[in-house]
Protein backbone atom coordinates (compact mmCIF):
# COMPACT_ATOMS: atom_id res chain seq x y z
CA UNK A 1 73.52 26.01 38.60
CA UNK A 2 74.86 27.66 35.23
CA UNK A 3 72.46 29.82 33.50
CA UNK A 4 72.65 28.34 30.01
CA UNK A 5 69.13 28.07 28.40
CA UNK A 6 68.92 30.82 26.00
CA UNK A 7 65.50 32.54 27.46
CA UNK A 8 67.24 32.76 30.77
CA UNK A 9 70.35 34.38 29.50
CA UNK A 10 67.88 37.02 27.68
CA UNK A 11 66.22 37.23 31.09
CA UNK A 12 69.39 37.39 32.92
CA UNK A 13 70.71 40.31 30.39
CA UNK A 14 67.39 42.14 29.86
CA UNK A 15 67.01 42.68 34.02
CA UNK A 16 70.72 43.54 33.81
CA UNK A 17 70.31 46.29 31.56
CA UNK A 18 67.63 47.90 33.55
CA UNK A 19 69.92 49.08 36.28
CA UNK A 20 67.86 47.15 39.03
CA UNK A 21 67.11 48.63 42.74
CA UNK A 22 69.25 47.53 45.54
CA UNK A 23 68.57 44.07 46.33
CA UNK A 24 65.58 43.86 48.95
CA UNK A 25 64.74 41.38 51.25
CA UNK A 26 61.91 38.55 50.69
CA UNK A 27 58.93 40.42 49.68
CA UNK A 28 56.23 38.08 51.42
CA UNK A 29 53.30 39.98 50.20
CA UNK A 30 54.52 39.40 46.80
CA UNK A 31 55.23 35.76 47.44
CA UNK A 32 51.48 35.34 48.73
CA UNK A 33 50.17 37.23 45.41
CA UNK A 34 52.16 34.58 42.99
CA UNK A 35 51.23 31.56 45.43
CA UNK A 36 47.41 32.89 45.44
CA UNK A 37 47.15 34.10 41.57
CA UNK A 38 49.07 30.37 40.43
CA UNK A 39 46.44 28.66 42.39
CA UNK A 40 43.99 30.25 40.45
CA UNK A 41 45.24 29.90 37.06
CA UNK A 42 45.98 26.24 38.23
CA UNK A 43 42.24 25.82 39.51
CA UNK A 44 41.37 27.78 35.80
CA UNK A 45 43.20 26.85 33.17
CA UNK A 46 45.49 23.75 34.63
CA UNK A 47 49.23 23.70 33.60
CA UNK A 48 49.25 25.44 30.66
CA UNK A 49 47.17 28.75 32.04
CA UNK A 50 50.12 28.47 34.86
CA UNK A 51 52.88 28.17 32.55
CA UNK A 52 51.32 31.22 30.21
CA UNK A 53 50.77 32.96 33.88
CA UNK A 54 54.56 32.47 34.87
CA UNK A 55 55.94 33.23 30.97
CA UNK A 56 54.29 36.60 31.37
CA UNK A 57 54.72 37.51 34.85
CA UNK A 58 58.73 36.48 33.78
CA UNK A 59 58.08 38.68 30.78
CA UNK A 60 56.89 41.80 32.77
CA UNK A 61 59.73 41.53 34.84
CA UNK A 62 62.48 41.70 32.16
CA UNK A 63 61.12 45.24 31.21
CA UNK A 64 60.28 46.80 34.48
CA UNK A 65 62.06 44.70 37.31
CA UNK A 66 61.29 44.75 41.29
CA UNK A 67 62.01 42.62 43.56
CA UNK A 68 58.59 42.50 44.35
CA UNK A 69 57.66 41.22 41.11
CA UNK A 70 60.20 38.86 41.02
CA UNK A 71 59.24 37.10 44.27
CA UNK A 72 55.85 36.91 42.87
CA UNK A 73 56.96 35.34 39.57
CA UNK A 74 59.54 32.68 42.13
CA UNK A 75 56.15 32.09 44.32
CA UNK A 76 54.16 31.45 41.50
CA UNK A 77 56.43 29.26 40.13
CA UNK A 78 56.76 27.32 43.00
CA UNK A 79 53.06 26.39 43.69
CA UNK A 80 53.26 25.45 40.36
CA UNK A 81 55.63 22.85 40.59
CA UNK A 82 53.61 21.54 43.71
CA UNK A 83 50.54 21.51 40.84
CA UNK A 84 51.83 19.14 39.20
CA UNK A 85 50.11 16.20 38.81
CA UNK A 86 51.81 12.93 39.53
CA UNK A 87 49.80 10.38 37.39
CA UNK A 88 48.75 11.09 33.50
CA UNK A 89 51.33 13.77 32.35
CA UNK A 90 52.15 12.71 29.07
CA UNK A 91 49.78 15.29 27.20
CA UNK A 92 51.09 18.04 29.55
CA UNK A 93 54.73 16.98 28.17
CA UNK A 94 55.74 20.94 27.60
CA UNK A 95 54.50 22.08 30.58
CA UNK A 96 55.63 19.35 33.01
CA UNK A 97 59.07 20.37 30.90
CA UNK A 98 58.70 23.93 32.31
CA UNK A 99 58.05 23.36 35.68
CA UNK A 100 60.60 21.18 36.39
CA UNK A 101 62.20 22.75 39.75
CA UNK A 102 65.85 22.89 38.36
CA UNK A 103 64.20 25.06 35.38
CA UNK A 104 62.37 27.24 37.76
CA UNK A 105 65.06 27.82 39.53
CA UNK A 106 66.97 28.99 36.87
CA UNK A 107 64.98 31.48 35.33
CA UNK A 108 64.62 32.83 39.15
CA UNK A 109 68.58 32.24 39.14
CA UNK A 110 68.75 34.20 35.98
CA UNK A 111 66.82 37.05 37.45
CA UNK A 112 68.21 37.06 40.78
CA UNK A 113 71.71 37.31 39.15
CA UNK A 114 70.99 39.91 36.43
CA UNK A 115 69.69 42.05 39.09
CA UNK A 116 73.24 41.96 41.01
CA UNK A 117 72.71 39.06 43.73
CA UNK A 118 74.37 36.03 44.04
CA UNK A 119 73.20 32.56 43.38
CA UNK A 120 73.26 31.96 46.99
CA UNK A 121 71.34 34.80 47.33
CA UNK A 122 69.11 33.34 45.18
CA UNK A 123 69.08 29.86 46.95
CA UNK A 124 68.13 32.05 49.98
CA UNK A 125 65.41 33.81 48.66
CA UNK A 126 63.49 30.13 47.09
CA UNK A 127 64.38 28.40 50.72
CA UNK A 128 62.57 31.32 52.65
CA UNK A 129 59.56 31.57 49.79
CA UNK A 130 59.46 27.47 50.23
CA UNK A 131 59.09 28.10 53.73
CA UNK A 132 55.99 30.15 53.19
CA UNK A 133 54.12 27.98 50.43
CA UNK A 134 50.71 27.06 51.88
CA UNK A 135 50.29 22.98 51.96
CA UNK A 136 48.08 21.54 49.38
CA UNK A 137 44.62 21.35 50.39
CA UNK A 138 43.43 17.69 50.90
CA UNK A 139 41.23 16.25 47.84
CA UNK A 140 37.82 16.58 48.94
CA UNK A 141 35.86 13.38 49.18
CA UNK A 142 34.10 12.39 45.76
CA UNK A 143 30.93 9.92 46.45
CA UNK A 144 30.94 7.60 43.99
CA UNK A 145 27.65 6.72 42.57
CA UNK A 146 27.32 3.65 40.30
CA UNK A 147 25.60 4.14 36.98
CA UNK A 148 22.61 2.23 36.19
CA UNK A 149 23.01 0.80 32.53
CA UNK A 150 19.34 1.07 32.11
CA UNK A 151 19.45 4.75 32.54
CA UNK A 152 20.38 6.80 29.76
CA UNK A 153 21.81 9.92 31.15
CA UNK A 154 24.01 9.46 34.58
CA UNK A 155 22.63 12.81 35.59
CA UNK A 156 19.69 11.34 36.87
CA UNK A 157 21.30 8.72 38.78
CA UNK A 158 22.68 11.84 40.83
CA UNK A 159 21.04 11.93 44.62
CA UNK A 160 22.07 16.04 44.59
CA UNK A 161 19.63 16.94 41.40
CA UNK A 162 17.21 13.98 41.42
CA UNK A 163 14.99 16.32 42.46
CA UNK A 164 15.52 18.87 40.45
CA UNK A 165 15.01 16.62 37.42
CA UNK A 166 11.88 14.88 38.71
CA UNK A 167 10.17 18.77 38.89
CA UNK A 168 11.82 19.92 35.40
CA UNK A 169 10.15 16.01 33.82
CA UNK A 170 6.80 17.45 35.44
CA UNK A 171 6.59 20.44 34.55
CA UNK A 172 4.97 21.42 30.89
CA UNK A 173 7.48 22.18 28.63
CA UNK A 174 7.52 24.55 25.80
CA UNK A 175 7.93 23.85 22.21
């Protein structure tokens, strides 16, 4: 893959001029902080809270590089990609855009590379963090309740609350 997009090639260049550290090995504590901290800006903020999360962690790393921090931005980015939702993406259209997995890949190319490695290197290092990305949790199972049209608010067609609402309804309330 040739590192073309003009943000990588300013990533590629600004790790470069940092005189990076010897290249490490995987650093799996790293990849479990990006896979854990993308999950949560996921579960947060949805796509665009990830892609904010991975344009700063990428940011951070272009002025003070370790390999740590660059498996954590590579981890990150790939739960992220496994975020993505299948169905309805068209608002998303910028987001879906950066997560593609050739364009992670090659802003973890371009960092990988300015630091000294190779791109097989680099083809290593996303194999063994795929290797470690936890499986998606299954979708929990949603009871579906039908709405009664003759009830106003669906809250109170809810089995969890109803009780909760029949006590607030009798109690006096203050005006």
């Amino acid at each position: 893959m040739a590192i073309s997009d003009s943000p990588i090639k300013t990533l590629n260049s600004a790790v470069a001029a940092q005189t990076p550290p010897p290249i490490e090995a995987l650093n799996a504590a790293g990849a479990s902080i990006g896979f854990a901290n993308m999950r949560k800006a996921v579960s947060a903020e949805g796509l665009s809270g990830a892609m904010i999360y991975s344009q700063n962690c990428y940011d951070a790393l272009s002025r003070a590089f370790s390999w740590r921090r660059l498996d954590v931005c590579g981890a990150a980015d790939l739960k992220a990609i496994a975020s993505v939702p299948e169905d309805d993406i068209t608002a998303m259209s910028r987001e879906i855009a950066y997560f593609q997995s050739e364009v992670a890949a090659a802003r973890y190319l371009g960092a990988v590379t300015g630091a000294g490695a190779s791109a097989a290197e680099a083809d290593e290092r996303i194999a063994a963090m795929q290797a470690r990305l936890p499986a998606a949790k299954p979708a929990e199972a949603v009871e579906v309740i039908p709405i009664d049209p003759d009830v106003t608010s669906p809250d109170l067609e809810t089995p969890a609350n109803a009780d909760a609402v029949e006590s607030f309804n009798q109690s006096p309330q203050e005006t």
